[in-house]
Protein backbone atom coordinates (compact mmCIF):
# COMPACT_ATOMS: atom_id res chain seq x y z
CA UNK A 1 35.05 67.60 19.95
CA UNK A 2 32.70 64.72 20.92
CA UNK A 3 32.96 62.03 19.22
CA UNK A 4 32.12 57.84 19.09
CA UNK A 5 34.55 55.33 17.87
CA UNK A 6 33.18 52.00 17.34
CA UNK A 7 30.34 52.32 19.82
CA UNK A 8 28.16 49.60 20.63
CA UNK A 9 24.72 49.18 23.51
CA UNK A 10 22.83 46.00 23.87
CA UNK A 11 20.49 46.15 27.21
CA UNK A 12 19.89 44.11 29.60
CA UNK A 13 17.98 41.77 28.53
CA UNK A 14 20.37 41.05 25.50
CA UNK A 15 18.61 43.47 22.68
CA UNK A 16 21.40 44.98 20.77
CA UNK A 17 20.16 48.47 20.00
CA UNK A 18 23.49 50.21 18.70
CA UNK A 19 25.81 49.09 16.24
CA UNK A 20 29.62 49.89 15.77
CA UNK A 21 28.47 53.99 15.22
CA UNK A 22 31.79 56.04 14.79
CA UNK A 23 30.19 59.73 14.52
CA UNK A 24 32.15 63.16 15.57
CA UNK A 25 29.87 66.04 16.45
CA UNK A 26 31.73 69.52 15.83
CA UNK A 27 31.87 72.83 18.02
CA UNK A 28 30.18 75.50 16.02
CA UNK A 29 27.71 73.28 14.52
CA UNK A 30 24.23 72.34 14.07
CA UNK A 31 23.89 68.43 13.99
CA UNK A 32 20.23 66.93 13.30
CA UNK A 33 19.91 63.46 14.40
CA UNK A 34 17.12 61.73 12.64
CA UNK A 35 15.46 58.23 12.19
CA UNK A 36 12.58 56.22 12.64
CA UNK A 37 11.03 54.86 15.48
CA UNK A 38 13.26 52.56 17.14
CA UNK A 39 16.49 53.74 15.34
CA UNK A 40 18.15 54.35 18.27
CA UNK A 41 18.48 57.99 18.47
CA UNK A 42 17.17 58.59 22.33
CA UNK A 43 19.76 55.50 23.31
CA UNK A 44 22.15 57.19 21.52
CA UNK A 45 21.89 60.34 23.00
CA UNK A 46 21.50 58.83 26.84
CA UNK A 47 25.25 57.58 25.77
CA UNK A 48 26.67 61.05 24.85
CA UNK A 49 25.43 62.25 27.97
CA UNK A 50 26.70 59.30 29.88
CA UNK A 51 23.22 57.92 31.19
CA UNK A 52 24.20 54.65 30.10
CA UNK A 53 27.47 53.17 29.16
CA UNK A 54 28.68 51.44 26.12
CA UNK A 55 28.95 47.84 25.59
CA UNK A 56 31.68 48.54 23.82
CA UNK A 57 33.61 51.09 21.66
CA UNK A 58 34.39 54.73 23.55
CA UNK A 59 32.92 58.47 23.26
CA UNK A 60 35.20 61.32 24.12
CA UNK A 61 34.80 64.55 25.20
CA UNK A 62 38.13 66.73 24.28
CA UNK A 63 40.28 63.77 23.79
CA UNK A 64 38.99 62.18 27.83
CA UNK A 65 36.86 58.98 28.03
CA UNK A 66 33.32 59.37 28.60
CA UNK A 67 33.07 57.15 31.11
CA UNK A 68 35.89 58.22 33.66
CA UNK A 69 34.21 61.63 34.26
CA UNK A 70 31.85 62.59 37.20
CA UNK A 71 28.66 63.66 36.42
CA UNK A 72 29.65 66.97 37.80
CA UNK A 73 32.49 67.23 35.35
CA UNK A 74 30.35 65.57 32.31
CA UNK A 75 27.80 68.57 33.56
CA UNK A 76 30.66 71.61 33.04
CA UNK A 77 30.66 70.22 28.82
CA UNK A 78 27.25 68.24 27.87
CA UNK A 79 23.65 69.95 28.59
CA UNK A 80 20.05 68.20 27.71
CA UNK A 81 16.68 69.32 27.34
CA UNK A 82 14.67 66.76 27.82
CA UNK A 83 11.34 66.63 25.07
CA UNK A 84 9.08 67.32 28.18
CA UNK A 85 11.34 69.73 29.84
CA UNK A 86 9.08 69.28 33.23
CA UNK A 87 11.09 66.32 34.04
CA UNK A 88 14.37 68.57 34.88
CA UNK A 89 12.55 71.60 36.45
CA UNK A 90 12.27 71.62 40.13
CA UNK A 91 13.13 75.28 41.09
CA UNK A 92 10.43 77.76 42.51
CA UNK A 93 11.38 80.77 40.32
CA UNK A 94 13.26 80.68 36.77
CA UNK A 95 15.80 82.72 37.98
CA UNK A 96 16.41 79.95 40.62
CA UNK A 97 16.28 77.21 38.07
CA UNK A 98 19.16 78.27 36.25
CA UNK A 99 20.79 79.89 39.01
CA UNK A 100 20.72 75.83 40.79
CA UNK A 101 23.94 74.89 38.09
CA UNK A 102 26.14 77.22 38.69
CA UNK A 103 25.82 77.28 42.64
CA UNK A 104 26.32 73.85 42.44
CA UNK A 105 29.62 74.10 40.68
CA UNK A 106 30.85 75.99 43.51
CA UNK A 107 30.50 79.05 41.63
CA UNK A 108 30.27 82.50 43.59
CA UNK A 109 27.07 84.64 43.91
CA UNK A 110 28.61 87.29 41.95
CA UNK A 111 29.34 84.76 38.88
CA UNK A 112 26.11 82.97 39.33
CA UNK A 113 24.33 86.35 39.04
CA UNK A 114 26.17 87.22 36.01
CA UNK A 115 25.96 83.65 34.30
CA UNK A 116 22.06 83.66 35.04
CA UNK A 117 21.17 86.91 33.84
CA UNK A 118 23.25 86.42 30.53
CA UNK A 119 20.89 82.92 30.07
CA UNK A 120 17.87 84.97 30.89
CA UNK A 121 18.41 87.42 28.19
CA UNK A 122 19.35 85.28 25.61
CA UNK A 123 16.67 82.45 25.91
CA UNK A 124 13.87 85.35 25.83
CA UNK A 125 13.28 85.22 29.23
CA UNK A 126 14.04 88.55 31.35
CA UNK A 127 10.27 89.10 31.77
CA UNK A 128 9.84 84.96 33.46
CA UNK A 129 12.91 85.24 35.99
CA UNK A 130 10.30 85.23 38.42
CA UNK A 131 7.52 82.98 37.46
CA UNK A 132 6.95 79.67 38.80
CA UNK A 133 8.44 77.00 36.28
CA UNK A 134 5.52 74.43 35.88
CA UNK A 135 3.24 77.10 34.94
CA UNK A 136 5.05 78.33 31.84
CA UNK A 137 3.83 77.33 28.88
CA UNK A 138 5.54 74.10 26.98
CA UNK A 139 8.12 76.44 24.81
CA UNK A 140 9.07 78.65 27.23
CA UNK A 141 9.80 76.00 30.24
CA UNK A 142 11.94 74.06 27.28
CA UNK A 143 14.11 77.85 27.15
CA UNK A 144 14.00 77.12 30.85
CA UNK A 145 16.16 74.12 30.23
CA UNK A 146 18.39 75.59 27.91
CA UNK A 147 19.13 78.60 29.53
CA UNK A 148 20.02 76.54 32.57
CA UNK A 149 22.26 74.11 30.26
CA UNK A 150 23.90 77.55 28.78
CA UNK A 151 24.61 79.03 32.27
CA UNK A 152 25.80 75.67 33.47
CA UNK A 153 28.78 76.25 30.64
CA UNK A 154 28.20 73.67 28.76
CA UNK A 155 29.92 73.01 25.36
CA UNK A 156 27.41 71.06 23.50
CA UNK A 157 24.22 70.77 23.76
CA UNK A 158 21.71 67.80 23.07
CA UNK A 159 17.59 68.70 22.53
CA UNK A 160 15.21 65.65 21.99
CA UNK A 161 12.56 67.02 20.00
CA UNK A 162 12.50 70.43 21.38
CA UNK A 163 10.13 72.16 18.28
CA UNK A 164 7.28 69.09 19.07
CA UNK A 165 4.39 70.65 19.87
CA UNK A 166 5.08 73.86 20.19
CA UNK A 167 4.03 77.12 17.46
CA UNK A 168 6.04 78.49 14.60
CA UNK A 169 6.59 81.49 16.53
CA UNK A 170 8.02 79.16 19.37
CA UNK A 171 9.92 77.17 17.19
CA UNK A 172 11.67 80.30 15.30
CA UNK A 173 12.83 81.75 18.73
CA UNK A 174 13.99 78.22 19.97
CA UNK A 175 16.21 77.78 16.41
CA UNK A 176 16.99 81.38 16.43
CA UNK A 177 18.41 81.06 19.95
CA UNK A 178 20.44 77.55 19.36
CA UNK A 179 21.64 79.55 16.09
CA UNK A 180 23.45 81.94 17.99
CA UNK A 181 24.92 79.49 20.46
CA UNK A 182 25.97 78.04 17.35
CA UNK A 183 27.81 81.13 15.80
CA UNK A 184 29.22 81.29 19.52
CA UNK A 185 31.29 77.91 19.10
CA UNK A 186 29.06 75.42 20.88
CA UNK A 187 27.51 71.95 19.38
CA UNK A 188 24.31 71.10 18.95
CA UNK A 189 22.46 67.85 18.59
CA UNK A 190 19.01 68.19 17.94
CA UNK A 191 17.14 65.04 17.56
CA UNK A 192 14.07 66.14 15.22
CA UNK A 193 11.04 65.05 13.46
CA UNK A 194 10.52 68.52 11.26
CA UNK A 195 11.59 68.55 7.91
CA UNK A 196 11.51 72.26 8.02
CA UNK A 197 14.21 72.80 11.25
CA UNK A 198 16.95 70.39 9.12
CA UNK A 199 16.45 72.13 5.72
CA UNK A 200 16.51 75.73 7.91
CA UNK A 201 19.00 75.36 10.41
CA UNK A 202 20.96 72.10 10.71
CA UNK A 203 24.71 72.21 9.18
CA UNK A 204 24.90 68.55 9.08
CA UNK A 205 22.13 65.30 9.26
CA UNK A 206 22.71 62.21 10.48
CA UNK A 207 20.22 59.32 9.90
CA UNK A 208 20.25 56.57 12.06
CA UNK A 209 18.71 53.19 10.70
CA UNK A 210 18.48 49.94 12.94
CA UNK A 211 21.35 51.42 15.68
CA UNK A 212 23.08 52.09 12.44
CA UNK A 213 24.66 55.14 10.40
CA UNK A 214 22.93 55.34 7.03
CA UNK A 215 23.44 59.03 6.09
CA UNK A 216 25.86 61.87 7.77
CA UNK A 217 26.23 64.65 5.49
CA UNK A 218 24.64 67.74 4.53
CA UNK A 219 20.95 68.74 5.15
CA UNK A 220 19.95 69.83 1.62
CA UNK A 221 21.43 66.53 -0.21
CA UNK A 222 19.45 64.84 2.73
CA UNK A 223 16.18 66.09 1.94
CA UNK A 224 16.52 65.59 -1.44
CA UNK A 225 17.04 62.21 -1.44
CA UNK A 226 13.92 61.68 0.71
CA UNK A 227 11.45 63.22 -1.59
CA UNK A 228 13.58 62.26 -5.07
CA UNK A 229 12.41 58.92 -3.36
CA UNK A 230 8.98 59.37 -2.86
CA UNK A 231 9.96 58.69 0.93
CA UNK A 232 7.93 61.13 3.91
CA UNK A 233 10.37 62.88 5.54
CA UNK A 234 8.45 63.74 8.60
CA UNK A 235 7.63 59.86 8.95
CA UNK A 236 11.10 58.54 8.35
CA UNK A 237 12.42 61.17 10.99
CA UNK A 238 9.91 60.29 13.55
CA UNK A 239 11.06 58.86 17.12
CA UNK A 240 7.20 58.35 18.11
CA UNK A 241 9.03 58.17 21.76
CA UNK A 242 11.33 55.36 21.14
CA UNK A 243 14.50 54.01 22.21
């Protein structure tokens, strides 16, 4: 379980940005995290991972604070893909790229071989273990990232836009993919701007509004709402890059 209990973030310079959110994201499920620009979804998700720390409140991990882990240990539970997924690939060969976790966790070569080649296969990838990361097209070096995030061990995993500006094709093997880690017990928080990927795949929305909480429930009463309201979905889910 991962959850927030009265969690605040203000930055530096005094701008309040998150606002007493008490949230609890699920193993097993598919959470979409939606809002307009400036709603504070990216913060938001820089705090699960532990990038930055609260002003106030707590997040826990399996019943621990946040904020006493290592990043090593925060590493063995919470994986990101990052919207451009270039910023986190630095490997000369895919298989090396995902093979880097693993190794680094002190893992043996035997393990790490096993770990990798399970990510490979399931992110799609068996035919790239050899191919030079930066050249891979925008969809596949995002399964880059989360095969490295799914060898890695991690427990839940958070995606900032991952179906932006990529094909249908690209997005159904993406969702596809995150379905099955799904149906395998781990979390998923997908921030998202496509109506389509909440009414298809997400088990649960949450809106956030302002650093606030204005809807957490289910997808289909979500999307309702939005169009009984005349509202564009695709606009009111938009990060646009945002904090």
């Amino acid at each position: 379980m991962l959850k927030t209990e009265h969690l605040c973030f203000a930055y530096a310079d005094g701008r309040e940005v998150i606002h007493d959110l008490s949230l609890a994201f699920a193993a097993g499920e598919i959470t979409a995290l939606v809002g307009k620009n400036g709603s504070g979804k990216t913060t938001l998700t820089r705090l699960l991972m532990g990038l930055e720390r609260p002003t106030s409140g707590r997040i826990e991990l399996n019943g621990r604070e946040l904020t006493r882990l290592s990043a090593s240990e925060r590493s063995r539970f919470l994986g990101y893909v990052f919207q451009q997924a270039d910023r986190q690939l630095f490997c000369t060969t895919v298989y090396d790229e995902i093979a880097f976790g693993p190794l680094e966790q002190g893992r043996d070569k035997v393990e790490t071989r096993e770990k990798a080649e399970a990510a490979l296969k399931l992110c799609g990838l068996e035919e790239e273990r050899d191919a030079y990361p930066p050249l891979l097209s925008r969809a596949k070096k995002q399964r880059v990232a989360l095969a490295s995030a799914v060898a890695l061990g991690a427990e839940f995993l958070i995606l900032d836009e991952p179906t932006s500006g990529i094909s249908p094709a690209d997005i159904r093997q993406l969702m596809q993919i995150l379905t099955k880690l799904a149906a395998a017990g781990l979390g998923i928080i997908l921030v998202t701007h496509a109506p389509d990927v909440v009414r298809r795949y997400a088990q649960r929305v949450v809106m956030l509004a302002d650093g606030r909480v204005v809807y957490n429930g289910e997808p289909q009463t979500f999307l309702a709402s939005m169009y009984r309201d005349g509202r564009d979905v695709s606009h009111h889910t938009d990060d646009g890059g945002a904090k």
